[in-house]
PDB file of N, CA and C in Angstrom:
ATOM      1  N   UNK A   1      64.316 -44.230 141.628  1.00  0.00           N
ATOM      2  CA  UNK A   1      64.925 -45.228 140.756  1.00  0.00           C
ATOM      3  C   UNK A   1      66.165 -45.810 141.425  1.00  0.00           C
ATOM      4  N   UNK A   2      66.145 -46.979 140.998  1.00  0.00           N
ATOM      5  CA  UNK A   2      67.356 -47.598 141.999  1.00  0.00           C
ATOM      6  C   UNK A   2      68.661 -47.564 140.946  1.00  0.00           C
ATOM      7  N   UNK A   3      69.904 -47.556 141.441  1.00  0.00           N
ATOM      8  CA  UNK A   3      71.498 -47.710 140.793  1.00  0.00           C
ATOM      9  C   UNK A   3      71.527 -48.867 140.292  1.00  0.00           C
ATOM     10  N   UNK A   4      70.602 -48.927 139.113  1.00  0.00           N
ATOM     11  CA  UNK A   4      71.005 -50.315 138.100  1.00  0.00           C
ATOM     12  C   UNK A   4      70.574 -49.761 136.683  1.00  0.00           C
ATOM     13  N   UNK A   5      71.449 -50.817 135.932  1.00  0.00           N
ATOM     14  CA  UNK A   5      71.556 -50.431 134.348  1.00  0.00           C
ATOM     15  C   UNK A   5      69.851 -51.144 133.977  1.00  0.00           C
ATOM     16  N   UNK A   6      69.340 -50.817 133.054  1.00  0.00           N
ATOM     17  CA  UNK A   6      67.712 -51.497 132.575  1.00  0.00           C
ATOM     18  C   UNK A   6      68.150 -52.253 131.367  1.00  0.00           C
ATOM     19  N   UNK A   7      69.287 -51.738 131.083  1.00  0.00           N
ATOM     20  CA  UNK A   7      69.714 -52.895 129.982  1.00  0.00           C
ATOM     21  C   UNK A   7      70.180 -54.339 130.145  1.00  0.00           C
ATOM     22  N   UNK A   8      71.616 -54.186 130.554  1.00  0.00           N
ATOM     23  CA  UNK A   8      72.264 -55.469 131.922  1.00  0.00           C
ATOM     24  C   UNK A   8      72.413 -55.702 132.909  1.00  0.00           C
ATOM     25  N   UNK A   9      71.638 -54.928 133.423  1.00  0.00           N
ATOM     26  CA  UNK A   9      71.531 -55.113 135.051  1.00  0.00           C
ATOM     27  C   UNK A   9      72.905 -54.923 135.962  1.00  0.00           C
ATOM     28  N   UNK A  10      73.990 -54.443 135.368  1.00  0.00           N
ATOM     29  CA  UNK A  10      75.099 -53.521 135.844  1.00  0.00           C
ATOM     30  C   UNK A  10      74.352 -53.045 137.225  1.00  0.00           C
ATOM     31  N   UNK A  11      75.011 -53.533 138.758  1.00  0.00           N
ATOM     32  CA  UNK A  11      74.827 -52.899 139.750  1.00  0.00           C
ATOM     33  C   UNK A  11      75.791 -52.710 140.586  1.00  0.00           C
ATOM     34  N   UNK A  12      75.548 -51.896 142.051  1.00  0.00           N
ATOM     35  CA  UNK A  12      76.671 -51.249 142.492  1.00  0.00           C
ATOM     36  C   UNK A  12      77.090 -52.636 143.232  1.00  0.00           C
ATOM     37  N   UNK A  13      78.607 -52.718 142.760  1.00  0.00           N
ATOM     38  CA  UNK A  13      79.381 -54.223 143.591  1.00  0.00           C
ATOM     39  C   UNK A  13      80.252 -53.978 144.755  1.00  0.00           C
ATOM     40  N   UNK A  14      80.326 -54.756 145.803  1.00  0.00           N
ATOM     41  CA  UNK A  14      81.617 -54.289 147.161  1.00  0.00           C
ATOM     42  C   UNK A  14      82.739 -55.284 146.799  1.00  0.00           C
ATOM     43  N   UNK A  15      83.375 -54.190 147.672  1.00  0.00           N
ATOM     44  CA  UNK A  15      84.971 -54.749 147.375  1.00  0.00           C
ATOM     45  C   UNK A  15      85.542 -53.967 148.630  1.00  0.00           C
ATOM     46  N   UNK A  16      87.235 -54.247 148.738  1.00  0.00           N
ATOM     47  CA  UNK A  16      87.890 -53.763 149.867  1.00  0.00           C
ATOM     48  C   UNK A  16      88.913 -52.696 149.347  1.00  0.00           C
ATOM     49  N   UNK A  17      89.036 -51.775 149.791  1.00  0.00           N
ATOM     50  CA  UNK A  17      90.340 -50.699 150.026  1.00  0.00           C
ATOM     51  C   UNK A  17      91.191 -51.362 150.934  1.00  0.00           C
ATOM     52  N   UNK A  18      92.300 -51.411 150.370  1.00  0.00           N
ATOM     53  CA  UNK A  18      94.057 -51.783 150.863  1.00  0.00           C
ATOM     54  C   UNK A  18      94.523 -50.538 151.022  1.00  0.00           C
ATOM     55  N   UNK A  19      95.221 -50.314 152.261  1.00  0.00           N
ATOM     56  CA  UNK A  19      96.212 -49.503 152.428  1.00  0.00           C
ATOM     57  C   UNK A  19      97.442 -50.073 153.115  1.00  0.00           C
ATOM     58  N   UNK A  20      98.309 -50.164 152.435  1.00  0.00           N
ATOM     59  CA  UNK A  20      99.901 -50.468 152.398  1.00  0.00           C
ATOM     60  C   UNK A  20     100.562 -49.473 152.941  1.00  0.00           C
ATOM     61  N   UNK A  21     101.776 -50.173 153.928  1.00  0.00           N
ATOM     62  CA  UNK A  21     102.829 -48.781 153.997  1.00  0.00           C
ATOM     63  C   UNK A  21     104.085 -49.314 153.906  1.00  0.00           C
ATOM     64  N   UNK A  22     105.345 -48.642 153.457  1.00  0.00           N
ATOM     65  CA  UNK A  22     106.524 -49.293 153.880  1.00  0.00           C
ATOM     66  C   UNK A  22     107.572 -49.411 152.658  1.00  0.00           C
ATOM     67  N   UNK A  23     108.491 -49.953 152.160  1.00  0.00           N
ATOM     68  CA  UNK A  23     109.379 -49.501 150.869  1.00  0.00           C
ATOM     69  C   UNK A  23     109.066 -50.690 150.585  1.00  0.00           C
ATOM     70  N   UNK A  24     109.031 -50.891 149.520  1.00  0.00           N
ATOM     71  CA  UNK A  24     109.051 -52.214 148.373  1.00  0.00           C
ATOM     72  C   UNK A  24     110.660 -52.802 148.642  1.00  0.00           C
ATOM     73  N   UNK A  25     110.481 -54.175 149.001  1.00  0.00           N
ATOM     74  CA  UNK A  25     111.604 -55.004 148.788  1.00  0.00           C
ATOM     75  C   UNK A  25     113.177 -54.260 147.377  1.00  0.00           C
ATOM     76  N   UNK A  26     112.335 -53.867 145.761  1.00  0.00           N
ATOM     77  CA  UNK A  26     113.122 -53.974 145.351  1.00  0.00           C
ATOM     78  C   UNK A  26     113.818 -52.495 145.237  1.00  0.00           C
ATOM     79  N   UNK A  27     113.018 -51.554 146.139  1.00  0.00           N
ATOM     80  CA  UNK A  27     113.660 -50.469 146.568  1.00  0.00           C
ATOM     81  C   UNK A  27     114.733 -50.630 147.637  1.00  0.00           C
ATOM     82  N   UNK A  28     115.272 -51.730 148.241  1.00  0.00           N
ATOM     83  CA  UNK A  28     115.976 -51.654 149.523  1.00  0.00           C
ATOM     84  C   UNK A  28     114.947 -51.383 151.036  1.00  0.00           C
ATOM     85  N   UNK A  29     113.771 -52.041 150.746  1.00  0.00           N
ATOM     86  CA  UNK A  29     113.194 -52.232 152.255  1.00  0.00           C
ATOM     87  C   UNK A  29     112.604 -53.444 152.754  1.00  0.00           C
ATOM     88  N   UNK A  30     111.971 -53.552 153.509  1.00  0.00           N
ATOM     89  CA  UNK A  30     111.526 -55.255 153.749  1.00  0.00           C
ATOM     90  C   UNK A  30     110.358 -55.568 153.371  1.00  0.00           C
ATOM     91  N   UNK A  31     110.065 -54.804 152.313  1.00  0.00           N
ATOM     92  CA  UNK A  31     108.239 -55.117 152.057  1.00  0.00           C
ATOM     93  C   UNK A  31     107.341 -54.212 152.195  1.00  0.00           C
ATOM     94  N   UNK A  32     106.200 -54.336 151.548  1.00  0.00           N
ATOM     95  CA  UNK A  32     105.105 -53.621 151.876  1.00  0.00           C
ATOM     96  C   UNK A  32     103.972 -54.490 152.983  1.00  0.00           C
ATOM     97  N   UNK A  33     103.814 -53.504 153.786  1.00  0.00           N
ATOM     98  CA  UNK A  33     102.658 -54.104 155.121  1.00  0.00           C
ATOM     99  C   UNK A  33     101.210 -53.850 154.854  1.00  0.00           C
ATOM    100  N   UNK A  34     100.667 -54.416 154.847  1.00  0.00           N
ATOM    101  CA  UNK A  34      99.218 -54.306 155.085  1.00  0.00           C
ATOM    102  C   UNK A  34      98.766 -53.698 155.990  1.00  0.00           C
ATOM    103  N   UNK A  35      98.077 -52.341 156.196  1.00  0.00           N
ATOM    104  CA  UNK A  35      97.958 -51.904 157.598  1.00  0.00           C
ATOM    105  C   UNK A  35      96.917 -51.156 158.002  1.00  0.00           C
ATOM    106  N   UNK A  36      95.988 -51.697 157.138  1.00  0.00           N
ATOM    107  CA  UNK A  36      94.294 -51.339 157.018  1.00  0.00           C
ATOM    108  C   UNK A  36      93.842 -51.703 155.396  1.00  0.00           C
ATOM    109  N   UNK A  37      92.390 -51.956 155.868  1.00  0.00           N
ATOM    110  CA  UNK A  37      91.437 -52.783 155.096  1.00  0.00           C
ATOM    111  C   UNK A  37      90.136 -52.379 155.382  1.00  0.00           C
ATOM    112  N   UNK A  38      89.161 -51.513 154.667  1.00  0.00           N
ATOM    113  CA  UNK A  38      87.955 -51.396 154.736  1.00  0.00           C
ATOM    114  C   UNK A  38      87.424 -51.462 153.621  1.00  0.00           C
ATOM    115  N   UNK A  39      86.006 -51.672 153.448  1.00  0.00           N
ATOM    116  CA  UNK A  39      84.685 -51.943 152.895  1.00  0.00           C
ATOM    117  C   UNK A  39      84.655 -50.666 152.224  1.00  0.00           C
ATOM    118  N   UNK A  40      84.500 -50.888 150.360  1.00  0.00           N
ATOM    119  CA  UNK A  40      83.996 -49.931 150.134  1.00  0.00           C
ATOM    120  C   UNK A  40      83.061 -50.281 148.479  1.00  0.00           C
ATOM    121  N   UNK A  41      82.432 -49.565 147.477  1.00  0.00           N
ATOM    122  CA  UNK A  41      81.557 -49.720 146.861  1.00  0.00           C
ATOM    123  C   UNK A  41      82.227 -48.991 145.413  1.00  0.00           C
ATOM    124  N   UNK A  42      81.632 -50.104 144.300  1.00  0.00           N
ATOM    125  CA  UNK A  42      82.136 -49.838 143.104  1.00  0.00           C
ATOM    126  C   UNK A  42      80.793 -49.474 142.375  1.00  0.00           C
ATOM    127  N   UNK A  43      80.542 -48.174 141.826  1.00  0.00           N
ATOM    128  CA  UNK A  43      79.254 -48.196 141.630  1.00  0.00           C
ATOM    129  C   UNK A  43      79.671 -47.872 139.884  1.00  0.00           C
ATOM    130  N   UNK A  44      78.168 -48.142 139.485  1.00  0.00           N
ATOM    131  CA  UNK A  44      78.595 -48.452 137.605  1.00  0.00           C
ATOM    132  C   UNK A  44      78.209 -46.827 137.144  1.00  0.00           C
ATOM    133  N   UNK A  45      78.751 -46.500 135.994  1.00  0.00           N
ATOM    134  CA  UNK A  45      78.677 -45.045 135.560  1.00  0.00           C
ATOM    135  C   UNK A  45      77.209 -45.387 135.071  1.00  0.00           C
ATOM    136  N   UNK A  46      76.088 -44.884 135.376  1.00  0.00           N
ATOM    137  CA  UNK A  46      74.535 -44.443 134.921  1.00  0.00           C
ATOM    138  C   UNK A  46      74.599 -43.197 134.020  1.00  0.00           C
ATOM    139  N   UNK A  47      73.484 -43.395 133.069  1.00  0.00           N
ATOM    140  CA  UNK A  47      73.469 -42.086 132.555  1.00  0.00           C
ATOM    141  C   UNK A  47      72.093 -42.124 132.222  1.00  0.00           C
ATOM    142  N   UNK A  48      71.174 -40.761 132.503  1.00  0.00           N
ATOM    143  CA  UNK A  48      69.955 -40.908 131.823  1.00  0.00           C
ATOM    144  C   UNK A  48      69.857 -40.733 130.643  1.00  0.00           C
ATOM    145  N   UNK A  49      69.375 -41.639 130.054  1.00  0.00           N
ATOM    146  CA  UNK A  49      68.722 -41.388 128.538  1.00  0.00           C
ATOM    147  C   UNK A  49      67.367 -41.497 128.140  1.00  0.00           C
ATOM    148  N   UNK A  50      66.823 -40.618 127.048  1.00  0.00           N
ATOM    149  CA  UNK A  50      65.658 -41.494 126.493  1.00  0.00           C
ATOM    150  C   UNK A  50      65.572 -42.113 125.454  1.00  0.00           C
ATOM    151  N   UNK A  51      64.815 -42.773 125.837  1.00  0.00           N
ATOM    152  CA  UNK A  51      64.897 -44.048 124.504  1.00  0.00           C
ATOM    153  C   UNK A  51      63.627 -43.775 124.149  1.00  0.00           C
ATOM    154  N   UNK A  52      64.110 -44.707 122.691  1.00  0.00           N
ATOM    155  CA  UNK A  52      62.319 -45.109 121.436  1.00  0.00           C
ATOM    156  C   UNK A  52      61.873 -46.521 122.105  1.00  0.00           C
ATOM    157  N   UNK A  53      60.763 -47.021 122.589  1.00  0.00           N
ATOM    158  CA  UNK A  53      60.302 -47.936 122.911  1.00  0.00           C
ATOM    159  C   UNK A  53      59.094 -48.530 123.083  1.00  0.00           C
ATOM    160  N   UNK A  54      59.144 -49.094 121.555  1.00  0.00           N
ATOM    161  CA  UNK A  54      57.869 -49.840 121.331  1.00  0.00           C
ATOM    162  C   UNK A  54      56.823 -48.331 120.807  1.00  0.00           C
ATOM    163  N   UNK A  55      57.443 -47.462 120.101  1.00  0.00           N
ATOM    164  CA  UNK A  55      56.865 -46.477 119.554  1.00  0.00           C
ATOM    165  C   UNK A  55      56.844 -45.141 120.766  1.00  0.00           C
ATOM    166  N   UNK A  56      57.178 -44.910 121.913  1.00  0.00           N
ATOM    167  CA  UNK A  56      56.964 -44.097 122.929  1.00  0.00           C
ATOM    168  C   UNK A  56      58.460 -43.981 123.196  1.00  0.00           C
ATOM    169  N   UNK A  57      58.402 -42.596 123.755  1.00  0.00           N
ATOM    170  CA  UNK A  57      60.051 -41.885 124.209  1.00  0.00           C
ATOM    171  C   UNK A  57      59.610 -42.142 125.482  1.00  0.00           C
ATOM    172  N   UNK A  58      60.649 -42.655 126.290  1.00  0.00           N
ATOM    173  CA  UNK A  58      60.802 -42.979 127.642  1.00  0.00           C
ATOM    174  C   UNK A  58      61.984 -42.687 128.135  1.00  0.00           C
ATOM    175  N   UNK A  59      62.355 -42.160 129.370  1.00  0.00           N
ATOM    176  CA  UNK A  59      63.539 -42.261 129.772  1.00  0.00           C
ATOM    177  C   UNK A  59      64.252 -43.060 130.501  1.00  0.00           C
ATOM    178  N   UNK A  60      65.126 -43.288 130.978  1.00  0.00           N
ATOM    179  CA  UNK A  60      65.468 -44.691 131.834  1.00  0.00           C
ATOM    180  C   UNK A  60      67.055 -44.416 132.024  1.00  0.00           C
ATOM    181  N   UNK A  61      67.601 -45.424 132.847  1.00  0.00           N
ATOM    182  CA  UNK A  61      69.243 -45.324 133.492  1.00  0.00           C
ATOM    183  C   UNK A  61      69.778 -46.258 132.669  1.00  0.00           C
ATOM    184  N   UNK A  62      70.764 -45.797 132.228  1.00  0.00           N
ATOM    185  CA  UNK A  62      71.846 -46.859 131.305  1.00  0.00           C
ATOM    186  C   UNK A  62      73.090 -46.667 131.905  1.00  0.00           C
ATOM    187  N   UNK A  63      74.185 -47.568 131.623  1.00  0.00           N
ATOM    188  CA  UNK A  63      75.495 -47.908 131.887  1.00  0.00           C
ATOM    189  C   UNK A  63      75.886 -46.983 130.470  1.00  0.00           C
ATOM    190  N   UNK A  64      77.450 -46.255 130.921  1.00  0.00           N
ATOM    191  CA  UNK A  64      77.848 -46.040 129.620  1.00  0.00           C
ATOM    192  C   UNK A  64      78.966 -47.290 128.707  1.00  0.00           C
ATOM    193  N   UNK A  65      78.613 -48.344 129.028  1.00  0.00           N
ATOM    194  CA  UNK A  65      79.038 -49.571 128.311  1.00  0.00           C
ATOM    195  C   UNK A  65      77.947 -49.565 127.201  1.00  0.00           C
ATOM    196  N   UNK A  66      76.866 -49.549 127.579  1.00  0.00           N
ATOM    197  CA  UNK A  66      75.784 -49.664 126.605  1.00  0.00           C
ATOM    198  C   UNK A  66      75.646 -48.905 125.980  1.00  0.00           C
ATOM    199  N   UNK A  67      75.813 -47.965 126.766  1.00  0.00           N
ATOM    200  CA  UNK A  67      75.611 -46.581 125.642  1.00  0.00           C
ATOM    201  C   UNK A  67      76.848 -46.305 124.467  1.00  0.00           C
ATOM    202  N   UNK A  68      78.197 -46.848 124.703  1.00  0.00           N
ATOM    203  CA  UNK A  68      79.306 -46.651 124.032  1.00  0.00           C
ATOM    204  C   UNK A  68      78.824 -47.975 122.915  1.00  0.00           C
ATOM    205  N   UNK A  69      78.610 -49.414 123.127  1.00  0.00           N
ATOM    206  CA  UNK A  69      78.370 -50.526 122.328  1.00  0.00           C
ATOM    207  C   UNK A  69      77.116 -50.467 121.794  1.00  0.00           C
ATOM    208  N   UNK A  70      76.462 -49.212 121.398  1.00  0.00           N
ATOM    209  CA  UNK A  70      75.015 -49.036 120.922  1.00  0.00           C
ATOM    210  C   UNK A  70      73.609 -50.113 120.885  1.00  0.00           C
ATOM    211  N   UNK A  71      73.865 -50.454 122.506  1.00  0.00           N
ATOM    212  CA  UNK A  71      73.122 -51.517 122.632  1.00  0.00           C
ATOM    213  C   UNK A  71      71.392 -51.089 122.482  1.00  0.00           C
ATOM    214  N   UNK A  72      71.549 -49.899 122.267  1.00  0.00           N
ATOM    215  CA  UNK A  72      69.796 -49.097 122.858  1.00  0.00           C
ATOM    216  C   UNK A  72      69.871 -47.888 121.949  1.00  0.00           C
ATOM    217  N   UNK A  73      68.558 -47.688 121.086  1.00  0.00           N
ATOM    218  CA  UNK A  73      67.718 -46.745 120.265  1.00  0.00           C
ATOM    219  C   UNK A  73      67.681 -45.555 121.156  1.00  0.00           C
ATOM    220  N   UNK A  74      68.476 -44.385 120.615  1.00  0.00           N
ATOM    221  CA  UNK A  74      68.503 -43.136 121.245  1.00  0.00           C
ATOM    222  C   UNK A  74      66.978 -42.363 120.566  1.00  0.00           C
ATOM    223  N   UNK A  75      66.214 -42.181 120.961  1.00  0.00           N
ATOM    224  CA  UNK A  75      65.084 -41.214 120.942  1.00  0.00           C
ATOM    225  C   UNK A  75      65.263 -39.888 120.427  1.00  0.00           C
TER     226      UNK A  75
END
């Protein structure tokens, strides 16, 4: 099964890690530096559940957004 919600299609998104070094201006230093930047992955909280569907218990991957906003018939 692949890392996606079956409800909204919630999937894993990229983004970057910042790492800063150095004192903040309003501490008394000259700034914060930028001094690495890599690639990394925001993946969505899954949870298995089973559901009622269309008269049959099935199980399947949900987001817990959905599962908190009772978007889906718990079995």
């Amino acid at each position: 099964m692949s890392n996606v919600c079956e409800k909204c299609g919630k999937k894993t998104e990229v983004g970057s890690r910042i790492v800063r070094h150095g004192l903040a201006k309003k501490k008394g230093g000259i700034g914060m530096h930028t001094t690495g930047i890599s690639k990394r992955t925001f993946k969505p909280n899954l949870q298995k559940v089973r559901i009622l569907d269309n008269g049959t218990v099935r199980r399947c991957k949900i987001c817990a957004q959905c599962l908190k906003h009772g978007l889906i018939q718990k079995a």
